[in-house]
N, C-alpha and C. Protein backbone atom coordinates (compact mmCIF):
# COMPACT_ATOMS: atom_id res chain seq x y z
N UNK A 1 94.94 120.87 71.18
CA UNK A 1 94.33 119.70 71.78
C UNK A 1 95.01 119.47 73.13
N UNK A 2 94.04 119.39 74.01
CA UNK A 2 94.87 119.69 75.58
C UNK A 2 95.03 118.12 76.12
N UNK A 3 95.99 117.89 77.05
CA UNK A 3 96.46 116.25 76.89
C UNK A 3 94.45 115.63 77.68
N UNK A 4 93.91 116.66 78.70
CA UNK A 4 92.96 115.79 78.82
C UNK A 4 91.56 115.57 77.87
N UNK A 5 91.52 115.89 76.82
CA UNK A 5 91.18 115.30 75.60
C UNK A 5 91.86 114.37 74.97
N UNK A 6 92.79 114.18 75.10
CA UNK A 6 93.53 112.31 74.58
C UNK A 6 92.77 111.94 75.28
N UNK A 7 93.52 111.85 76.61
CA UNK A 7 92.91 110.85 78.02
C UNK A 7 91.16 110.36 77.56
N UNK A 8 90.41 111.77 77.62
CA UNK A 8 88.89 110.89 77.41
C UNK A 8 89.10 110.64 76.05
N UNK A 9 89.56 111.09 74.99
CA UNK A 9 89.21 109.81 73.68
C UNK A 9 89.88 108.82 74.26
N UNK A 10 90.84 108.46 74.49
CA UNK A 10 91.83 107.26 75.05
C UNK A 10 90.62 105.99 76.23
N UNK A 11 90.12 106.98 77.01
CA UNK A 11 89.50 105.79 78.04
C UNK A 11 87.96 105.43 77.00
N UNK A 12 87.73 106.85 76.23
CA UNK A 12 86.46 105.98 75.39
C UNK A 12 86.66 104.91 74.77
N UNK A 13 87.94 104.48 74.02
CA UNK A 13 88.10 104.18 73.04
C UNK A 13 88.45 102.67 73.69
N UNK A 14 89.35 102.86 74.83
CA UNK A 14 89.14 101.48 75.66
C UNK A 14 88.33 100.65 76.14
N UNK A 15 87.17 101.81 76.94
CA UNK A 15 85.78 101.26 77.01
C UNK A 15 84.97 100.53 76.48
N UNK A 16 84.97 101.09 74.83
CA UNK A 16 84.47 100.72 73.55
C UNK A 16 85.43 99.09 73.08
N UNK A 17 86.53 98.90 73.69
CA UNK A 17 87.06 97.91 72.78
C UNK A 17 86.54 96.66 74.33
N UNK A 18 86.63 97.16 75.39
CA UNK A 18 85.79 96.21 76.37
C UNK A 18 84.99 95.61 76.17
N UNK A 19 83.69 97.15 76.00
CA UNK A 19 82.14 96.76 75.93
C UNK A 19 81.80 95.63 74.77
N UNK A 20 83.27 95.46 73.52
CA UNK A 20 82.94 95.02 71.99
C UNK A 20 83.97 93.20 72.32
N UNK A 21 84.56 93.49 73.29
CA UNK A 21 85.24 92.21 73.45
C UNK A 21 84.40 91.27 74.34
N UNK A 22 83.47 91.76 75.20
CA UNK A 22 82.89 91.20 76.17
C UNK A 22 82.00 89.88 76.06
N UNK A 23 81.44 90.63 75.02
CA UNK A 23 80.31 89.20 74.56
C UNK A 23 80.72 87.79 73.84
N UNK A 24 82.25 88.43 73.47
CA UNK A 24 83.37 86.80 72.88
C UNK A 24 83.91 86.36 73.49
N UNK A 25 84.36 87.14 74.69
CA UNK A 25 85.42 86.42 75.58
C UNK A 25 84.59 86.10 76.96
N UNK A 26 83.23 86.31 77.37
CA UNK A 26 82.30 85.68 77.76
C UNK A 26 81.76 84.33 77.57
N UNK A 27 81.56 84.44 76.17
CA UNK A 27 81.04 82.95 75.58
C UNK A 27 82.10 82.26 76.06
N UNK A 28 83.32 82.65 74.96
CA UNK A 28 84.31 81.48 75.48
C UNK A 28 84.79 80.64 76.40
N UNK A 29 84.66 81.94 77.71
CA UNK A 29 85.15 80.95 78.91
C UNK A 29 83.98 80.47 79.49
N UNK A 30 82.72 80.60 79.39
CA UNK A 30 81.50 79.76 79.85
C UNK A 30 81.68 78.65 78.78
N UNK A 31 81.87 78.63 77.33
CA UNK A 31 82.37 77.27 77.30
C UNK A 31 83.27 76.48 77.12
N UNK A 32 84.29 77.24 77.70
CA UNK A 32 85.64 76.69 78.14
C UNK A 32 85.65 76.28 79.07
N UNK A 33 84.95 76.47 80.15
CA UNK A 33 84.57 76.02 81.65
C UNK A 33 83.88 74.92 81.40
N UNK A 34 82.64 75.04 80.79
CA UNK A 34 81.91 73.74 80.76
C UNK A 34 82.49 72.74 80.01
N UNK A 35 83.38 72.65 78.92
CA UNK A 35 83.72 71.74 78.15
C UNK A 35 85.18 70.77 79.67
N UNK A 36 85.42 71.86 80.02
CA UNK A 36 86.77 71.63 81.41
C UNK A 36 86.24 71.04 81.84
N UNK A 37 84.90 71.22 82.69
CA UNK A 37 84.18 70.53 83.77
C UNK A 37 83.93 69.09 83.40
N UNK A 38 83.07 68.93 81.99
CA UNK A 38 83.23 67.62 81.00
C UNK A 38 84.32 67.01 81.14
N UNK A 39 85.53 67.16 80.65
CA UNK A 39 86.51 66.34 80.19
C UNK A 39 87.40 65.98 82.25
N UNK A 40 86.61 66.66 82.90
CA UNK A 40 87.50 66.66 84.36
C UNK A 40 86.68 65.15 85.09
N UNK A 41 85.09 65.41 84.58
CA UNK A 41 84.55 64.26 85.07
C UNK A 41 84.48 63.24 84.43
N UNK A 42 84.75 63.11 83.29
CA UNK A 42 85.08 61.70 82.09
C UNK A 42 86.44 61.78 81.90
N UNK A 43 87.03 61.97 82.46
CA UNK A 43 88.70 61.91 82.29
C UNK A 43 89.05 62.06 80.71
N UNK A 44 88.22 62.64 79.85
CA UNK A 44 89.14 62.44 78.59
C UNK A 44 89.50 63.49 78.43
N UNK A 45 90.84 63.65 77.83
CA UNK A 45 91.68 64.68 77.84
C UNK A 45 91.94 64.98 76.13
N UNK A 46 91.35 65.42 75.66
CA UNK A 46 91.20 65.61 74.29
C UNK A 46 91.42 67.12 74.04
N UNK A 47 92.13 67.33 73.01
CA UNK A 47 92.33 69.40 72.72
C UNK A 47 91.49 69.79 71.47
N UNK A 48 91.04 68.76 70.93
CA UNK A 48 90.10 69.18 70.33
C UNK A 48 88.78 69.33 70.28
N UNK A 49 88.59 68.51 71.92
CA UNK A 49 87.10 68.23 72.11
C UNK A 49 86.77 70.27 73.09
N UNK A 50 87.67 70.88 72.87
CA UNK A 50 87.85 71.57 73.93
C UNK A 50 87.74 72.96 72.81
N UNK A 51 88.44 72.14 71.97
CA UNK A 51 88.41 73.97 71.07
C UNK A 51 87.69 74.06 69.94
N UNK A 52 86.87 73.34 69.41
CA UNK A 52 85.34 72.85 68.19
C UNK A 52 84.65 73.62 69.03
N UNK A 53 83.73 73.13 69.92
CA UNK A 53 82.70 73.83 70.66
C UNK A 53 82.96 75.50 71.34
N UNK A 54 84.17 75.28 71.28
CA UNK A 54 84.62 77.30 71.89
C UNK A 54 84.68 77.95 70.71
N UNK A 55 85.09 77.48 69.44
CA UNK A 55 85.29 77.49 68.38
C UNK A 55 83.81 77.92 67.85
N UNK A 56 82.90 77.35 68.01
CA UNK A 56 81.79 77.36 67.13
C UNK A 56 80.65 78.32 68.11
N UNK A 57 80.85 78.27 69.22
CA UNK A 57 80.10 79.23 70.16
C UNK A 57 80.35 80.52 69.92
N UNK A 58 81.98 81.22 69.97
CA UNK A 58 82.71 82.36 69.70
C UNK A 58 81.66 82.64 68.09
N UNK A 59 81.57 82.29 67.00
CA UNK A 59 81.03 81.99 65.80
C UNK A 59 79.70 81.97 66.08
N UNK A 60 79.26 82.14 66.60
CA UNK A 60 77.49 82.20 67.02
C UNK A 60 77.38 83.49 67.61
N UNK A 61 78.27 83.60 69.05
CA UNK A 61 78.35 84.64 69.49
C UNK A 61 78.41 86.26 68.96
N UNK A 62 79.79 86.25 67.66
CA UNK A 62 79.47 86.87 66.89
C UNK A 62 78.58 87.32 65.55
N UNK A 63 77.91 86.15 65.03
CA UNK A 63 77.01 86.36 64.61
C UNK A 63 75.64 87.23 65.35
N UNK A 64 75.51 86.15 66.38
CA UNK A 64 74.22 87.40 66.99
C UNK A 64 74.76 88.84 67.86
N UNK A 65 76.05 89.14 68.14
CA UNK A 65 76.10 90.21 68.59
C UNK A 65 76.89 91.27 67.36
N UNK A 66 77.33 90.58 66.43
CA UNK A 66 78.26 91.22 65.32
C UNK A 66 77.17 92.83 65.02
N UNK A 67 76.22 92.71 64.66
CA UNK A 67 74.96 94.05 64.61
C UNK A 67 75.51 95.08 65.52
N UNK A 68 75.12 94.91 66.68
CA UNK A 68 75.50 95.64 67.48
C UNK A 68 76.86 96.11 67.76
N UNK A 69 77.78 95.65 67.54
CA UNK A 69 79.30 95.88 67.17
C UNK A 69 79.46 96.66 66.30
N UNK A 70 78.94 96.92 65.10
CA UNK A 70 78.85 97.70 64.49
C UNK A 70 78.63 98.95 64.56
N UNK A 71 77.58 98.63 65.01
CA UNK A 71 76.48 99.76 65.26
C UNK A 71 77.31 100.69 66.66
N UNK A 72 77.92 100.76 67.72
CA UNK A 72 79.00 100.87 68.22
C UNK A 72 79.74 101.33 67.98
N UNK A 73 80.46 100.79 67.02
CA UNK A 73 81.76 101.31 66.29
C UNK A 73 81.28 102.28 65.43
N UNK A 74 80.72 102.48 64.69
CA UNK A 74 80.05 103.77 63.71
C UNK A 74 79.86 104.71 64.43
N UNK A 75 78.88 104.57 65.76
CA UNK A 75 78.63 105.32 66.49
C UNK A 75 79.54 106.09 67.35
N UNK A 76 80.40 105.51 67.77
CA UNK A 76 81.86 106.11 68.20
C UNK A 76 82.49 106.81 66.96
N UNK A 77 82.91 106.12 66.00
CA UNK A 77 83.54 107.12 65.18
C UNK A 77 82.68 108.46 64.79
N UNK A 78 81.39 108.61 64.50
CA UNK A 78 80.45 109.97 64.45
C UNK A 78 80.72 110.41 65.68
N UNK A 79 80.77 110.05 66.46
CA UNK A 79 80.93 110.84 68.07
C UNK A 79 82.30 111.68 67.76
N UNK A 80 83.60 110.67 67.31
CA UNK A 80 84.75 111.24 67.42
C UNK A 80 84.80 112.36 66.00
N UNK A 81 84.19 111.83 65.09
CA UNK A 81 84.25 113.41 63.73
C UNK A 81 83.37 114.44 64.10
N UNK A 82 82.50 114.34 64.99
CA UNK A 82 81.55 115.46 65.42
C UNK A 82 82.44 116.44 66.55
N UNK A 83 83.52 115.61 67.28
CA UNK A 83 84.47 116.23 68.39
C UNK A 83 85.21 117.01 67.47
N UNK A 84 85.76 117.10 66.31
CA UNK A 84 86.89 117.28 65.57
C UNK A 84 87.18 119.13 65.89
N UNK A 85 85.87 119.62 65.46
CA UNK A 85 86.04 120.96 65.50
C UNK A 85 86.34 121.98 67.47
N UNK A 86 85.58 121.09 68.24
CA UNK A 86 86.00 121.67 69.74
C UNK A 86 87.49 121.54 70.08
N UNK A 87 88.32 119.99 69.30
CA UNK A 87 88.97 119.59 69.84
C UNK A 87 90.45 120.52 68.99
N UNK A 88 90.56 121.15 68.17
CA UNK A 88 91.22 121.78 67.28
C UNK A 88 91.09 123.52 67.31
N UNK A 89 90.06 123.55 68.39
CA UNK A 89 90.37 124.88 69.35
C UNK A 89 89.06 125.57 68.37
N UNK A 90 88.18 125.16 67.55
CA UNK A 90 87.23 126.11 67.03
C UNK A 90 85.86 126.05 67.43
């Protein structure tokens, strides 16, 4: 296994944890921003009014993208057991 076969499983595998983090840590700060923007123009300074709604969005978020996460991750791992035999010199 030659080191630049780590490297591309290595940057796939990063890619893959990007492309799978994106859609949670998206939600969050769109409504982490908006809940900020709220509490900046009503002055209330509340930590819970801030983390229920990021809380329950993140929880939606993955519900409707959780499918596809999956589906992703399976798909990468068949990618990586189908590599097994090039990568082991046969």
């Amino acid at each position: 296994m030659s080191s630049n076969a780590v490297l591309d499983i290595a940057l796939s595998a990063m890619m893959l944890a990007a492309k799978l983090a994106a859609p949670i840590l998206i939600t969050a700060l769109v409504v982490g921003f908006a809940i900020s923007l709220l509490q900046s123009i009503t002055q209330v300074q509340e930590v819970t009014l801030s983390f229920v709604p990021k809380a329950i969005a993140v929880a939606v978020a993955l519900l409707v993208t959780g499918h596809w996460m999956i589906a992703e991750t399976v798909a990468f791992t068949h990618e990586l057991f189908a590599r097994i035999p090039s990568l082991l010199g046969g």
